[in-house]
PDB file of N, CA and C in Angstrom:
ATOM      1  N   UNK A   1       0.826  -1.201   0.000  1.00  0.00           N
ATOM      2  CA  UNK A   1       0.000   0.000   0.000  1.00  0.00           C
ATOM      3  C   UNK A   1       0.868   1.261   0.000  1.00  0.00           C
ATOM      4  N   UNK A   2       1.851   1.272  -0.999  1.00  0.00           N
ATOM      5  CA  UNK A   2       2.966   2.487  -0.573  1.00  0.00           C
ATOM      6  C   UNK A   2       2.634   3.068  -1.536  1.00  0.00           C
ATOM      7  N   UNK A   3       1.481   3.163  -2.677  1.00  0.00           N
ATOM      8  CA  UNK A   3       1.286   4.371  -3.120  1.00  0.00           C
ATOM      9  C   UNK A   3       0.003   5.461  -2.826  1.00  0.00           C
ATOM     10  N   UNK A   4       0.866   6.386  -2.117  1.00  0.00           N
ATOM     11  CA  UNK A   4      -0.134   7.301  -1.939  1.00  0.00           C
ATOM     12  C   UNK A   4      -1.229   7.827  -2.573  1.00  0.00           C
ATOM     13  N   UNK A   5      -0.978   8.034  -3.382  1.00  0.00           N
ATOM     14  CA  UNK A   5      -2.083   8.797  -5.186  1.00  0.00           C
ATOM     15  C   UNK A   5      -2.365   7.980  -6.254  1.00  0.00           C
ATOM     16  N   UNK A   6      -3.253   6.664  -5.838  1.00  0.00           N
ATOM     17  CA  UNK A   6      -3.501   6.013  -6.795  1.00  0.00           C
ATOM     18  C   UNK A   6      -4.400   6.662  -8.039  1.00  0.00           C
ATOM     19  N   UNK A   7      -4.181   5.832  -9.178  1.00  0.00           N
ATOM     20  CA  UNK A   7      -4.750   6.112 -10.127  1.00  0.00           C
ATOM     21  C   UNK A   7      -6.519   6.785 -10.289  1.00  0.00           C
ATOM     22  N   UNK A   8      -6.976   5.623  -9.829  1.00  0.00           N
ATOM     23  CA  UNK A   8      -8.745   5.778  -9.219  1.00  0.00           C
ATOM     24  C   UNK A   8      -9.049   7.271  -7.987  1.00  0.00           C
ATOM     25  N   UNK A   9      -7.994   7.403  -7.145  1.00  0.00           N
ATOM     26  CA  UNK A   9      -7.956   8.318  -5.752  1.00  0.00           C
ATOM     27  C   UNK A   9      -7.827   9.719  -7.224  1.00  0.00           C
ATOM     28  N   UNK A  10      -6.893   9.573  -7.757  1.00  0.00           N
ATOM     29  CA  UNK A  10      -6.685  11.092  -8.718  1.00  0.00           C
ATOM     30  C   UNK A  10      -7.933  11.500  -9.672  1.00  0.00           C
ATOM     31  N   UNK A  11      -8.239  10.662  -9.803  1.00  0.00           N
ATOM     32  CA  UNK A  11      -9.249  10.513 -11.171  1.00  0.00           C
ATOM     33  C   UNK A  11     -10.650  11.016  -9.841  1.00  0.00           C
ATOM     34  N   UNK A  12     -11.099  10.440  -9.453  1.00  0.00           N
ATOM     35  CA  UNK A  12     -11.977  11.089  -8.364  1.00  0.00           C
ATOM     36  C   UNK A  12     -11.905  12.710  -8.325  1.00  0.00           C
ATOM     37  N   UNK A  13     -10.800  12.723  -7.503  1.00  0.00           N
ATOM     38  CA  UNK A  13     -10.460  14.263  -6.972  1.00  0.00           C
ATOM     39  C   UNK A  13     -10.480  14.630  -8.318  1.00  0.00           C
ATOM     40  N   UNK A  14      -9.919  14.868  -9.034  1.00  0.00           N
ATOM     41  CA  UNK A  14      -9.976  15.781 -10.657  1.00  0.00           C
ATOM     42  C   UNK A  14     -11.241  15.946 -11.110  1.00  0.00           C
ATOM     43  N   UNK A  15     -12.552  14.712 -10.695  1.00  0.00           N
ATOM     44  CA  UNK A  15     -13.812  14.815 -11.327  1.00  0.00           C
ATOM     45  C   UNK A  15     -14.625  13.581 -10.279  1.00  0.00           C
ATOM     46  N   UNK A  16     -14.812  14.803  -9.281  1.00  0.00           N
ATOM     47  CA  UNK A  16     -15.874  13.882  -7.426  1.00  0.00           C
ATOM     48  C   UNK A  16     -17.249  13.860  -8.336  1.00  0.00           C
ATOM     49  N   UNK A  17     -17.583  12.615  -8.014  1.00  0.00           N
ATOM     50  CA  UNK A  17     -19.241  11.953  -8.220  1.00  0.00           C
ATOM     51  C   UNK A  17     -20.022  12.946  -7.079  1.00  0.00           C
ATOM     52  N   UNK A  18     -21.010  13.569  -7.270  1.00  0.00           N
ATOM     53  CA  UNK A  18     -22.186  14.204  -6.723  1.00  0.00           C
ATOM     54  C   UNK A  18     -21.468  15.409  -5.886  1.00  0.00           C
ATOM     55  N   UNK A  19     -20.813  16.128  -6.686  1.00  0.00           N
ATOM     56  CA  UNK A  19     -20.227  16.990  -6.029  1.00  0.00           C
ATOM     57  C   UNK A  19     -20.958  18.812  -6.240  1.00  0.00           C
ATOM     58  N   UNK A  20     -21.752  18.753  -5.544  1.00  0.00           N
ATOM     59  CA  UNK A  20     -22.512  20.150  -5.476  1.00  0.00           C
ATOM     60  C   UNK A  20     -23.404  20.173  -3.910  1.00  0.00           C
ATOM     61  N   UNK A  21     -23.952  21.249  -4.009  1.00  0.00           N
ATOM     62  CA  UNK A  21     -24.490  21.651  -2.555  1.00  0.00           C
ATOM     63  C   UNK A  21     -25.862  21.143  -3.020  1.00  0.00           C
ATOM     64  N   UNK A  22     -26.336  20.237  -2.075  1.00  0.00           N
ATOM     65  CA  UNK A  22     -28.133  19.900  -2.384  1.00  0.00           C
ATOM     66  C   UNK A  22     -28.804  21.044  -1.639  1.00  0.00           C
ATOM     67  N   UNK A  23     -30.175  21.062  -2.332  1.00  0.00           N
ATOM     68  CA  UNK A  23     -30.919  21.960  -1.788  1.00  0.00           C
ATOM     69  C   UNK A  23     -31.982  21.221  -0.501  1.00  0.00           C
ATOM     70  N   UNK A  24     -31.793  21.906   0.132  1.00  0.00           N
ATOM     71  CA  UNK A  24     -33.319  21.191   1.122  1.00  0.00           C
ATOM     72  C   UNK A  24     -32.611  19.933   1.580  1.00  0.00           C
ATOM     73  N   UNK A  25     -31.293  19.371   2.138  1.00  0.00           N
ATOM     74  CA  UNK A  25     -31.390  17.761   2.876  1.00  0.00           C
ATOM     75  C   UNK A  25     -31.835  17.997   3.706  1.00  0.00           C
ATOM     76  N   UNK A  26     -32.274  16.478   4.649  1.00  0.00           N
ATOM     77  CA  UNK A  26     -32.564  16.206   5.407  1.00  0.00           C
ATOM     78  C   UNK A  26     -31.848  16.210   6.585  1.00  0.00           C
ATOM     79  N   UNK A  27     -30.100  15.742   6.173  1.00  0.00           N
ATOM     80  CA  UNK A  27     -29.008  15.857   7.244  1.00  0.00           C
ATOM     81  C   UNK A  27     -27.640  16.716   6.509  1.00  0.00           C
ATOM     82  N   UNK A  28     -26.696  17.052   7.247  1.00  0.00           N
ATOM     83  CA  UNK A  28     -25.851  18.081   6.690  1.00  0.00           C
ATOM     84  C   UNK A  28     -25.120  17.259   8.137  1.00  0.00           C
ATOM     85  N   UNK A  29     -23.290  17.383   7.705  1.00  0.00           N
ATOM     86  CA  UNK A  29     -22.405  16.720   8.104  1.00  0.00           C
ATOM     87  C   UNK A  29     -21.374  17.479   7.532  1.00  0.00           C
ATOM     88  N   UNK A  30     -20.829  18.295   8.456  1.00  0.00           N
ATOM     89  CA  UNK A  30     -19.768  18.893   8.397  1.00  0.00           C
ATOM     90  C   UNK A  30     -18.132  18.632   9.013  1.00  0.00           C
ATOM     91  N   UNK A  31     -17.458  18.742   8.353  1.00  0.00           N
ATOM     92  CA  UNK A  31     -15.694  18.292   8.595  1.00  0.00           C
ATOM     93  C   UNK A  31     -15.051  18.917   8.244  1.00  0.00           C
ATOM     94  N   UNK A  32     -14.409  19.376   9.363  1.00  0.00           N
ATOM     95  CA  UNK A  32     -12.697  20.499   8.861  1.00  0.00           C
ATOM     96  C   UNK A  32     -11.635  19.424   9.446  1.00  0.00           C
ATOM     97  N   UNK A  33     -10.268  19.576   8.828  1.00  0.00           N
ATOM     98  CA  UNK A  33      -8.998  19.160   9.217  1.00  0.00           C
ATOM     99  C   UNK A  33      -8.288  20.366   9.869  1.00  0.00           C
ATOM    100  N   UNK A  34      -8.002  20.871  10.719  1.00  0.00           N
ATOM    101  CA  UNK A  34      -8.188  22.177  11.527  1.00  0.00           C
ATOM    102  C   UNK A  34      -6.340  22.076  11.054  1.00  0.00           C
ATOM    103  N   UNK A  35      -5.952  21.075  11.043  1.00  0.00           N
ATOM    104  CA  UNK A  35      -4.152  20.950  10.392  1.00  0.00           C
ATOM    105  C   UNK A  35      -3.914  21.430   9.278  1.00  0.00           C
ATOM    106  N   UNK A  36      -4.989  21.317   8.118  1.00  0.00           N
ATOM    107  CA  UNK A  36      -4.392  21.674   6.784  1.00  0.00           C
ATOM    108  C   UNK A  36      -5.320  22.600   6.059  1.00  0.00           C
ATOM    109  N   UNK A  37      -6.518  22.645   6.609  1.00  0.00           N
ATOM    110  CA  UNK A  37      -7.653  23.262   5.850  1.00  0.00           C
ATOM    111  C   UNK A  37      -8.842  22.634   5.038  1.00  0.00           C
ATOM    112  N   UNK A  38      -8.651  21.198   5.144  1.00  0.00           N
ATOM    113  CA  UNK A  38      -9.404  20.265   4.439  1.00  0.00           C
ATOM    114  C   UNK A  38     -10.976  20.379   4.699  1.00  0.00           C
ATOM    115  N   UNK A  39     -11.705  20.502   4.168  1.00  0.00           N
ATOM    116  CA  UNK A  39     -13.334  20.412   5.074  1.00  0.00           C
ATOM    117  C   UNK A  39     -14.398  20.187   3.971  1.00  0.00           C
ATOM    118  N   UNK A  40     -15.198  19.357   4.435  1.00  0.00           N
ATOM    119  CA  UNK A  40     -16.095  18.284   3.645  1.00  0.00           C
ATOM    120  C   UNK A  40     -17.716  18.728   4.486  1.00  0.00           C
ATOM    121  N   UNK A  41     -18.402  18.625   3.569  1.00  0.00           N
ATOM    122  CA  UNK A  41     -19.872  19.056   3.641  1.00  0.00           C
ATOM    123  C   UNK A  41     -20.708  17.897   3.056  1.00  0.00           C
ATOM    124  N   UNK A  42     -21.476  16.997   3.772  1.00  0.00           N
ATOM    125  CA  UNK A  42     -22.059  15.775   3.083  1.00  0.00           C
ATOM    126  C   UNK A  42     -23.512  16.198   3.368  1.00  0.00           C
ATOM    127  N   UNK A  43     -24.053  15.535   2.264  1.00  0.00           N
ATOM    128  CA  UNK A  43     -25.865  16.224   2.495  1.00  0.00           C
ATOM    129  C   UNK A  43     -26.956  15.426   1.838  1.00  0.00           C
ATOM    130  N   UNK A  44     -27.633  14.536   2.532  1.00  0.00           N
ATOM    131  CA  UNK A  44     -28.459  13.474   2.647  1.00  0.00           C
ATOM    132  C   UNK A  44     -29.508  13.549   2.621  1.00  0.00           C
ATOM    133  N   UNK A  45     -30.973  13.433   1.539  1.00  0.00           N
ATOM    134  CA  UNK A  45     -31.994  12.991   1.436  1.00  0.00           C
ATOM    135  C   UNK A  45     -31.817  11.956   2.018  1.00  0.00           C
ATOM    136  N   UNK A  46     -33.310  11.422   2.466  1.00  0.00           N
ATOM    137  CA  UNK A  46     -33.955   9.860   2.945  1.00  0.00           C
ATOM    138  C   UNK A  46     -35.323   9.664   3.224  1.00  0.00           C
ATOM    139  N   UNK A  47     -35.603   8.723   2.901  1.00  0.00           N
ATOM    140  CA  UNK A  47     -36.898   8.350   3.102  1.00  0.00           C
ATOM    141  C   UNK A  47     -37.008   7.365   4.221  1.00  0.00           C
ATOM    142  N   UNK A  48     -37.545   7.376   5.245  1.00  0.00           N
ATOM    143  CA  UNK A  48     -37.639   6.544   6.120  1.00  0.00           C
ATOM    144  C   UNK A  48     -36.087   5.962   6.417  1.00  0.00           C
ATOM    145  N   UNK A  49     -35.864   6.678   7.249  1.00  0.00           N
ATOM    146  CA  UNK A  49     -34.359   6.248   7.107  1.00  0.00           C
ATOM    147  C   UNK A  49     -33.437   5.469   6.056  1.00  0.00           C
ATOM    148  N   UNK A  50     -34.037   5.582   4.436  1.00  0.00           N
ATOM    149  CA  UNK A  50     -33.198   4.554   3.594  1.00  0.00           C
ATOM    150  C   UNK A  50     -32.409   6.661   2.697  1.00  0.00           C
ATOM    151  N   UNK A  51     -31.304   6.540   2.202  1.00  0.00           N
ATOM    152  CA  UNK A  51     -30.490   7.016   1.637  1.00  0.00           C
ATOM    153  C   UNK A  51     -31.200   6.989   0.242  1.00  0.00           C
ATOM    154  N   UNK A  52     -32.037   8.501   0.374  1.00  0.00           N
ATOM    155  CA  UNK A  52     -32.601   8.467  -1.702  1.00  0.00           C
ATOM    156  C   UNK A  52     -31.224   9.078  -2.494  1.00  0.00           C
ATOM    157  N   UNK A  53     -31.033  10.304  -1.676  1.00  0.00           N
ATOM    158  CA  UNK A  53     -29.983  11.279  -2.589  1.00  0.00           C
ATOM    159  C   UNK A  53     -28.812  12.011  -1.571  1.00  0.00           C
ATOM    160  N   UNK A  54     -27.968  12.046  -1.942  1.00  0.00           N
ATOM    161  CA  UNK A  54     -26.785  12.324  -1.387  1.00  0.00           C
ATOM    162  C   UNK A  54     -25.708  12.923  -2.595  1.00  0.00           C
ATOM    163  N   UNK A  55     -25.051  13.824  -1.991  1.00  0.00           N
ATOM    164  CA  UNK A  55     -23.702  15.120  -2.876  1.00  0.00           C
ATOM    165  C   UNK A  55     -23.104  15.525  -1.187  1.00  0.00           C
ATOM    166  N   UNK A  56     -21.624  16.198  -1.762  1.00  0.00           N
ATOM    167  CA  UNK A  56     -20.603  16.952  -0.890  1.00  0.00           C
ATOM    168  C   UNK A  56     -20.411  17.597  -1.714  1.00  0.00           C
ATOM    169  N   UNK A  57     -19.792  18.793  -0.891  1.00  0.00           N
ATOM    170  CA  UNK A  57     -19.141  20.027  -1.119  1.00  0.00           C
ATOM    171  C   UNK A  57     -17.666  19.650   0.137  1.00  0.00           C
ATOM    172  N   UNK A  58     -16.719  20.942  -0.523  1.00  0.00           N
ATOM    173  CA  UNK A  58     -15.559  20.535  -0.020  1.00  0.00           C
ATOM    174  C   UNK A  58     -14.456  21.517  -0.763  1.00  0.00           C
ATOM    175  N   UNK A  59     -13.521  21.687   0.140  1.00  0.00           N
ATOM    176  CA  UNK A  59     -12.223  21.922  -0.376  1.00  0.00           C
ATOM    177  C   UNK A  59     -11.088  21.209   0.738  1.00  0.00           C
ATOM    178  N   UNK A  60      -9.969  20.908  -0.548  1.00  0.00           N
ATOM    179  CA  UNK A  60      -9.034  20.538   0.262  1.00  0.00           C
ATOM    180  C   UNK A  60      -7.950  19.679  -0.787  1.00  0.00           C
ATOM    181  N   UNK A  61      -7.479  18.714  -0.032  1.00  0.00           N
ATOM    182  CA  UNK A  61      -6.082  17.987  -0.800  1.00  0.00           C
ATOM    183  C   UNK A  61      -6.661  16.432  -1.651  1.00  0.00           C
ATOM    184  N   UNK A  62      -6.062  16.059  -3.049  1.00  0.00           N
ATOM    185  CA  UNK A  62      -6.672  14.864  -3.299  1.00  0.00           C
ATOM    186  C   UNK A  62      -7.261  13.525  -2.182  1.00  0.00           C
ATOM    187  N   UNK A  63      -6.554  13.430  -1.618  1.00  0.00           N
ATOM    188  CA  UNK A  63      -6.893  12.636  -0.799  1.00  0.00           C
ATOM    189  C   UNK A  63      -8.457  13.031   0.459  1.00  0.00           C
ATOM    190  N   UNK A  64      -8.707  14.233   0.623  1.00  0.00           N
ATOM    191  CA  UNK A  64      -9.648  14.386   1.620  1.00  0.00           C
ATOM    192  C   UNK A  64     -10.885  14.067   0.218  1.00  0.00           C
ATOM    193  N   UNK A  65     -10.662  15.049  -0.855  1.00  0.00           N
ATOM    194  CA  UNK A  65     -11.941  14.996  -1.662  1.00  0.00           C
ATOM    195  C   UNK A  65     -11.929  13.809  -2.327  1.00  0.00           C
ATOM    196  N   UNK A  66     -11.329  13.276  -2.914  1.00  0.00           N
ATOM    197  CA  UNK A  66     -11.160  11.947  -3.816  1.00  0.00           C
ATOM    198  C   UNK A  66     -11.683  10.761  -3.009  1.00  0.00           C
ATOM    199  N   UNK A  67     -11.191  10.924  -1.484  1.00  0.00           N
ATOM    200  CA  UNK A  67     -12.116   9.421  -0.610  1.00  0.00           C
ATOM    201  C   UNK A  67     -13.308   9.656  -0.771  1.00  0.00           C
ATOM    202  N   UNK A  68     -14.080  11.077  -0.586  1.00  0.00           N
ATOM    203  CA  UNK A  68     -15.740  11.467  -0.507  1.00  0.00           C
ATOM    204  C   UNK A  68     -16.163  10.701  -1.800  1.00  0.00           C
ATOM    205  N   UNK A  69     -15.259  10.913  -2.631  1.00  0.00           N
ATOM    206  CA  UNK A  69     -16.050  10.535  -4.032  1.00  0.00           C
ATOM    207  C   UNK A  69     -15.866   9.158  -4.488  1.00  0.00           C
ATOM    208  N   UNK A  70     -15.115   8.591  -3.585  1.00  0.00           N
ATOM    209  CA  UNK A  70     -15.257   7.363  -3.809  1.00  0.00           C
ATOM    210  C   UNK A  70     -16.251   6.087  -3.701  1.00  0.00           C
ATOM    211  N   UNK A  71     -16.855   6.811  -2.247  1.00  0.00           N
ATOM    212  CA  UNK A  71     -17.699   6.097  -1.271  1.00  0.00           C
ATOM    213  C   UNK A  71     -18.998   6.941  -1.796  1.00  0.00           C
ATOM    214  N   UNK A  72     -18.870   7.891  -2.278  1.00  0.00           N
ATOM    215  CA  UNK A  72     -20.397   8.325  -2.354  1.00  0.00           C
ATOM    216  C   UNK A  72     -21.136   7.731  -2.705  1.00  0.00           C
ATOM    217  N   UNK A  73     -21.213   7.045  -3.507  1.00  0.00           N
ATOM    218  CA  UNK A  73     -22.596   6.596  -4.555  1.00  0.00           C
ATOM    219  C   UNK A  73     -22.278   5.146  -3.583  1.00  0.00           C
ATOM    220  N   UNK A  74     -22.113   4.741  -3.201  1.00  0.00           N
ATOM    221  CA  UNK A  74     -22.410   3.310  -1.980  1.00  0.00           C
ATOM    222  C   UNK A  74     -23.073   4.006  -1.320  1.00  0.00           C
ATOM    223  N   UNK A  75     -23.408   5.033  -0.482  1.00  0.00           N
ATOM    224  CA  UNK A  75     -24.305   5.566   0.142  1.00  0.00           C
ATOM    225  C   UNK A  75     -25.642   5.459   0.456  1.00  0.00           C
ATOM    226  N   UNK A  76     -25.742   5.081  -1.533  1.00  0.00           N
ATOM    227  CA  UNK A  76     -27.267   5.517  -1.952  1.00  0.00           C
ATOM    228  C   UNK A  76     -28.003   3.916  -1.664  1.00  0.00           C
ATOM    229  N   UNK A  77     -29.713   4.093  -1.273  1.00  0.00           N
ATOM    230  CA  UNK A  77     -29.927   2.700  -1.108  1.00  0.00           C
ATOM    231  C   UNK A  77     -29.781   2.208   0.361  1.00  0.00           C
ATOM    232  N   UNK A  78     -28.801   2.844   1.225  1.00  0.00           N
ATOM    233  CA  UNK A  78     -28.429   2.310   2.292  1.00  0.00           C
ATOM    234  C   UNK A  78     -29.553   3.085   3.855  1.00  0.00           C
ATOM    235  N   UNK A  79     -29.389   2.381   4.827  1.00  0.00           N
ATOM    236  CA  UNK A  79     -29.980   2.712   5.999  1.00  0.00           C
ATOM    237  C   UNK A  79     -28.915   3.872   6.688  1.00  0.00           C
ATOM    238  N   UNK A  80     -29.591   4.921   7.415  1.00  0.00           N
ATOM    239  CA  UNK A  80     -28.782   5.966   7.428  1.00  0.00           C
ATOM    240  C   UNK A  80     -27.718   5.192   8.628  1.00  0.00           C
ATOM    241  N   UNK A  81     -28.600   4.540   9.521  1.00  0.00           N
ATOM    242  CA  UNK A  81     -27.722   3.383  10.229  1.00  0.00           C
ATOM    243  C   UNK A  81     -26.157   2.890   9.939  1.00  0.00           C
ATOM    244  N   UNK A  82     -26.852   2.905   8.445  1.00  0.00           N
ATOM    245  CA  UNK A  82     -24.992   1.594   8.018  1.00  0.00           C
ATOM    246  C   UNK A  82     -24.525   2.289   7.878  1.00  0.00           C
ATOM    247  N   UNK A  83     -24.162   4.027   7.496  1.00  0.00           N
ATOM    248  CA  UNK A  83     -23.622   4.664   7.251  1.00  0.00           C
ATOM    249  C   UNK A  83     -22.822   4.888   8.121  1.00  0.00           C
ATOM    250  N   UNK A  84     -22.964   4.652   9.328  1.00  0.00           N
ATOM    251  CA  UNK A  84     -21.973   4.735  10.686  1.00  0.00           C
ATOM    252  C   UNK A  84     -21.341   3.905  11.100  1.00  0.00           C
ATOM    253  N   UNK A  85     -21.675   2.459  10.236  1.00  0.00           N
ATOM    254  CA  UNK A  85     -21.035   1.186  10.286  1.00  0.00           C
ATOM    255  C   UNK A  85     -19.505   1.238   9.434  1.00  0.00           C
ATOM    256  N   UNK A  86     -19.303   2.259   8.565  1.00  0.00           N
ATOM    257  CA  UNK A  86     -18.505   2.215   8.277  1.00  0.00           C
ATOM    258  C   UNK A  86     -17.031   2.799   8.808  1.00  0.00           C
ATOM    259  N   UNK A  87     -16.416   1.326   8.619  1.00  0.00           N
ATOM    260  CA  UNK A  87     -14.876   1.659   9.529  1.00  0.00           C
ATOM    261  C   UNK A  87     -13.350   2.587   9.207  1.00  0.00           C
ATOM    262  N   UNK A  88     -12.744   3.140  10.007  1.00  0.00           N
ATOM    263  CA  UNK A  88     -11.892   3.637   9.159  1.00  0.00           C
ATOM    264  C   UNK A  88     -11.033   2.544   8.297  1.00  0.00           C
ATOM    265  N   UNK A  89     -10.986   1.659   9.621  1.00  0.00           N
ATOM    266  CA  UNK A  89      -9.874   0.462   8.056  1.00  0.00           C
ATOM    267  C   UNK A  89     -10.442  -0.203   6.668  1.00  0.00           C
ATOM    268  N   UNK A  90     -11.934   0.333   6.721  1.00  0.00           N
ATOM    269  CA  UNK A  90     -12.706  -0.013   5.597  1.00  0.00           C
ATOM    270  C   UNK A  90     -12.018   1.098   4.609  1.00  0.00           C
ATOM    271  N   UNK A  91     -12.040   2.772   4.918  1.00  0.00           N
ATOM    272  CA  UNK A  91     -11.618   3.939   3.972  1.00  0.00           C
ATOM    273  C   UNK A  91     -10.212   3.357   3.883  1.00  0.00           C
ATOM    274  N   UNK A  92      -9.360   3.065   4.966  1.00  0.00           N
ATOM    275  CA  UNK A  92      -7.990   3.274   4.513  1.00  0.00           C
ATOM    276  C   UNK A  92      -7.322   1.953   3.306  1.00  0.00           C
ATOM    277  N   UNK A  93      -8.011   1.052   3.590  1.00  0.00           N
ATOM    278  CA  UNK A  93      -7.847   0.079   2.585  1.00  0.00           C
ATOM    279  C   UNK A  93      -8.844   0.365   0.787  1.00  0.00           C
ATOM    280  N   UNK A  94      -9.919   0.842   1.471  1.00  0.00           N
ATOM    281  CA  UNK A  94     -10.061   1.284   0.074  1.00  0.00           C
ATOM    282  C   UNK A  94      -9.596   1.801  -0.808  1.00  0.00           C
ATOM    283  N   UNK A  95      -8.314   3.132  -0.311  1.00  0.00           N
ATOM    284  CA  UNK A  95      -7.438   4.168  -1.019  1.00  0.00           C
ATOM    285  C   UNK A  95      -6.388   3.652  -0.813  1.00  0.00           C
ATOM    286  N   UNK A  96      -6.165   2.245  -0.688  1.00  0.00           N
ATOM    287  CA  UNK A  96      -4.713   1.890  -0.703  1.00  0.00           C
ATOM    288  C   UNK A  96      -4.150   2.661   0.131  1.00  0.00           C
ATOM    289  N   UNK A  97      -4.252   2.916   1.653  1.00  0.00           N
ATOM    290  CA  UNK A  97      -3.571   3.668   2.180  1.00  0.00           C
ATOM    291  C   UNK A  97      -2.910   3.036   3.987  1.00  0.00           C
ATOM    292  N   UNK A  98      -1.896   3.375   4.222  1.00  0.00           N
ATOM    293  CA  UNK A  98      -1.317   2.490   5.191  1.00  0.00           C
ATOM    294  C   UNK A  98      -1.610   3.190   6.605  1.00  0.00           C
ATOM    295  N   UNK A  99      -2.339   2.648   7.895  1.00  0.00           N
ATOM    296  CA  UNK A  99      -2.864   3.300   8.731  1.00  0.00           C
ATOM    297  C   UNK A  99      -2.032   4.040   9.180  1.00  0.00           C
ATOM    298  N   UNK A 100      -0.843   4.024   9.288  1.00  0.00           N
ATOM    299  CA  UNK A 100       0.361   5.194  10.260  1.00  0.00           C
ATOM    300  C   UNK A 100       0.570   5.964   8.938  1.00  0.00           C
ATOM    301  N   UNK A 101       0.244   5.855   7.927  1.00  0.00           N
ATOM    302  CA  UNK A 101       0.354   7.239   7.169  1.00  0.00           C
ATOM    303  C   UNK A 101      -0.261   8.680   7.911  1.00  0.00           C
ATOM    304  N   UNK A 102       1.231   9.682   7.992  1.00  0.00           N
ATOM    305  CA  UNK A 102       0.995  10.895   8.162  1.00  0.00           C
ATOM    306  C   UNK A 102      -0.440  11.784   7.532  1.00  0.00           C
ATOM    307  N   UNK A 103      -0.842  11.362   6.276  1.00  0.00           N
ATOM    308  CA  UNK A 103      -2.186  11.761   5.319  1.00  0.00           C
ATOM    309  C   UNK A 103      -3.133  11.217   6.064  1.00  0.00           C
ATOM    310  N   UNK A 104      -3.113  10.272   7.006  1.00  0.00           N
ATOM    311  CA  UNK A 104      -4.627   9.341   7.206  1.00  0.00           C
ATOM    312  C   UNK A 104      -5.732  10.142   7.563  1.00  0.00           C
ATOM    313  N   UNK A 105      -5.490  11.382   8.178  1.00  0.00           N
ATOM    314  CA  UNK A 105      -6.342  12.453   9.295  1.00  0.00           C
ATOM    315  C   UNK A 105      -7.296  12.761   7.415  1.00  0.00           C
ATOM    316  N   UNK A 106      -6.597  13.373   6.202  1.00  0.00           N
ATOM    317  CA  UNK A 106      -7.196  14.003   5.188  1.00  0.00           C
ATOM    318  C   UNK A 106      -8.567  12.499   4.515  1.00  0.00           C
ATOM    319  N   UNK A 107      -7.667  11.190   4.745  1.00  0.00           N
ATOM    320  CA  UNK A 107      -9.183  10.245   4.607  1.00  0.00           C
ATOM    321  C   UNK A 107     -10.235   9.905   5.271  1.00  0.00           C
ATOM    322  N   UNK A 108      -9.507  10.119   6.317  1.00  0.00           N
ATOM    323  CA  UNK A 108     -10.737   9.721   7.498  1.00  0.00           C
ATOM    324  C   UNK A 108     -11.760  10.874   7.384  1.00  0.00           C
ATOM    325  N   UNK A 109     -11.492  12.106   6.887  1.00  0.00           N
ATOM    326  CA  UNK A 109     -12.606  13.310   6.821  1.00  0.00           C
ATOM    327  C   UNK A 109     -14.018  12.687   6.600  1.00  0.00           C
ATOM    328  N   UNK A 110     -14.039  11.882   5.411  1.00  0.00           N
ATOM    329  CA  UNK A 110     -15.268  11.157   5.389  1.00  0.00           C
ATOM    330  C   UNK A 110     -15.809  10.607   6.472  1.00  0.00           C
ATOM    331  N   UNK A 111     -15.227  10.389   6.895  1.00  0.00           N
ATOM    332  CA  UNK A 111     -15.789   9.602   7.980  1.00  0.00           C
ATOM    333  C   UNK A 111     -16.308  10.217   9.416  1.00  0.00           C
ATOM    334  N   UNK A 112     -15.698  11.363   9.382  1.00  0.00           N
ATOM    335  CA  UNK A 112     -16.181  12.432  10.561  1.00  0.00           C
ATOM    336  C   UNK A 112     -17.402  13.292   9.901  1.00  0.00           C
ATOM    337  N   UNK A 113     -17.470  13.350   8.549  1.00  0.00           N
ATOM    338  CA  UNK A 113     -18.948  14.412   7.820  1.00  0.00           C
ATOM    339  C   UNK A 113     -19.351  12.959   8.189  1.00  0.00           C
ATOM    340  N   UNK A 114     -19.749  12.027   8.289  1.00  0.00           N
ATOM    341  CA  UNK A 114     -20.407  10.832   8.246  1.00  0.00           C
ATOM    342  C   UNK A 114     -21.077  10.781   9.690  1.00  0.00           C
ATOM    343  N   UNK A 115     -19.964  11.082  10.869  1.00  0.00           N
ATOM    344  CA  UNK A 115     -20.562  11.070  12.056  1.00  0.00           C
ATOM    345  C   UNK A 115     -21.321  12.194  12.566  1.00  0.00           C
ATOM    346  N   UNK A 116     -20.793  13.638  11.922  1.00  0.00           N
ATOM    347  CA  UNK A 116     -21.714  14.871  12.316  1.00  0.00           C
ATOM    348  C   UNK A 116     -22.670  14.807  11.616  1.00  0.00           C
ATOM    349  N   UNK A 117     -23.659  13.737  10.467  1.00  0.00           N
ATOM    350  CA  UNK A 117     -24.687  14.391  10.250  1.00  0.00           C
ATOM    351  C   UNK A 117     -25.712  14.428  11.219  1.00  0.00           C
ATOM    352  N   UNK A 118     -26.183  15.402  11.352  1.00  0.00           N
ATOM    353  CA  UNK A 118     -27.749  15.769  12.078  1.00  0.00           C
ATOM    354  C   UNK A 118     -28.909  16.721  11.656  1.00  0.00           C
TER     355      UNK A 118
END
């Protein structure tokens, strides 16, 4: 897992799946990296607790935006429940990324807009 900037992680960040501000969600989930400036905005339709529509907003380094856009569209379909089921060693293996990596704080962002939504 020693490459940092995989192929798929770049291609994301250059062009994030559902990347705009929704109008009207239901939940809003906000994340700053208070270290680098990174900060992620996730924003969730649902129907009965199932995941209709979901987009982020964001600025920051490939790696904070490129994980959002990786995982987004798994989102959809899901119980807002499982959404909290997800682990960090689930993100860090997804991006090919090694847990004592110095970067890990910019992947895990997802995962903190994931826990502040309300």
């Amino acid at each position: 897992m020693s490459n940092l900037y995989s192929k798929e992680l770049i291609e994301h960040y250059k062009n994030p799946k559902r990347f705009s501000k929704m109008e009207n969600p239901d939940l809003t989930g906000v994340a700053v990296n208070s270290l680098c400036g990174d900060e992620l905005t996730l924003y969730v339709k649902n129907d009965n607790g199932t995941v209709v529509d979901v987009s982020f907003q964001g600025s920051g380094c490939a790696i904070c935006l490129g994980t959002m856009s990786m995982f987004i569209d798994s989102f959809i379909d899901k119980n807002i429940r499982d959404l909290f089921k997800l682990s960090e060693n689930e993100v860090l293996e997804r991006i090919s990324m090694d847990s004592d990596s110095p970067r890990k704080r910019c992947a895990t962002l997802t995962l903190e807009a994931i826990q502040k939504l309300k």
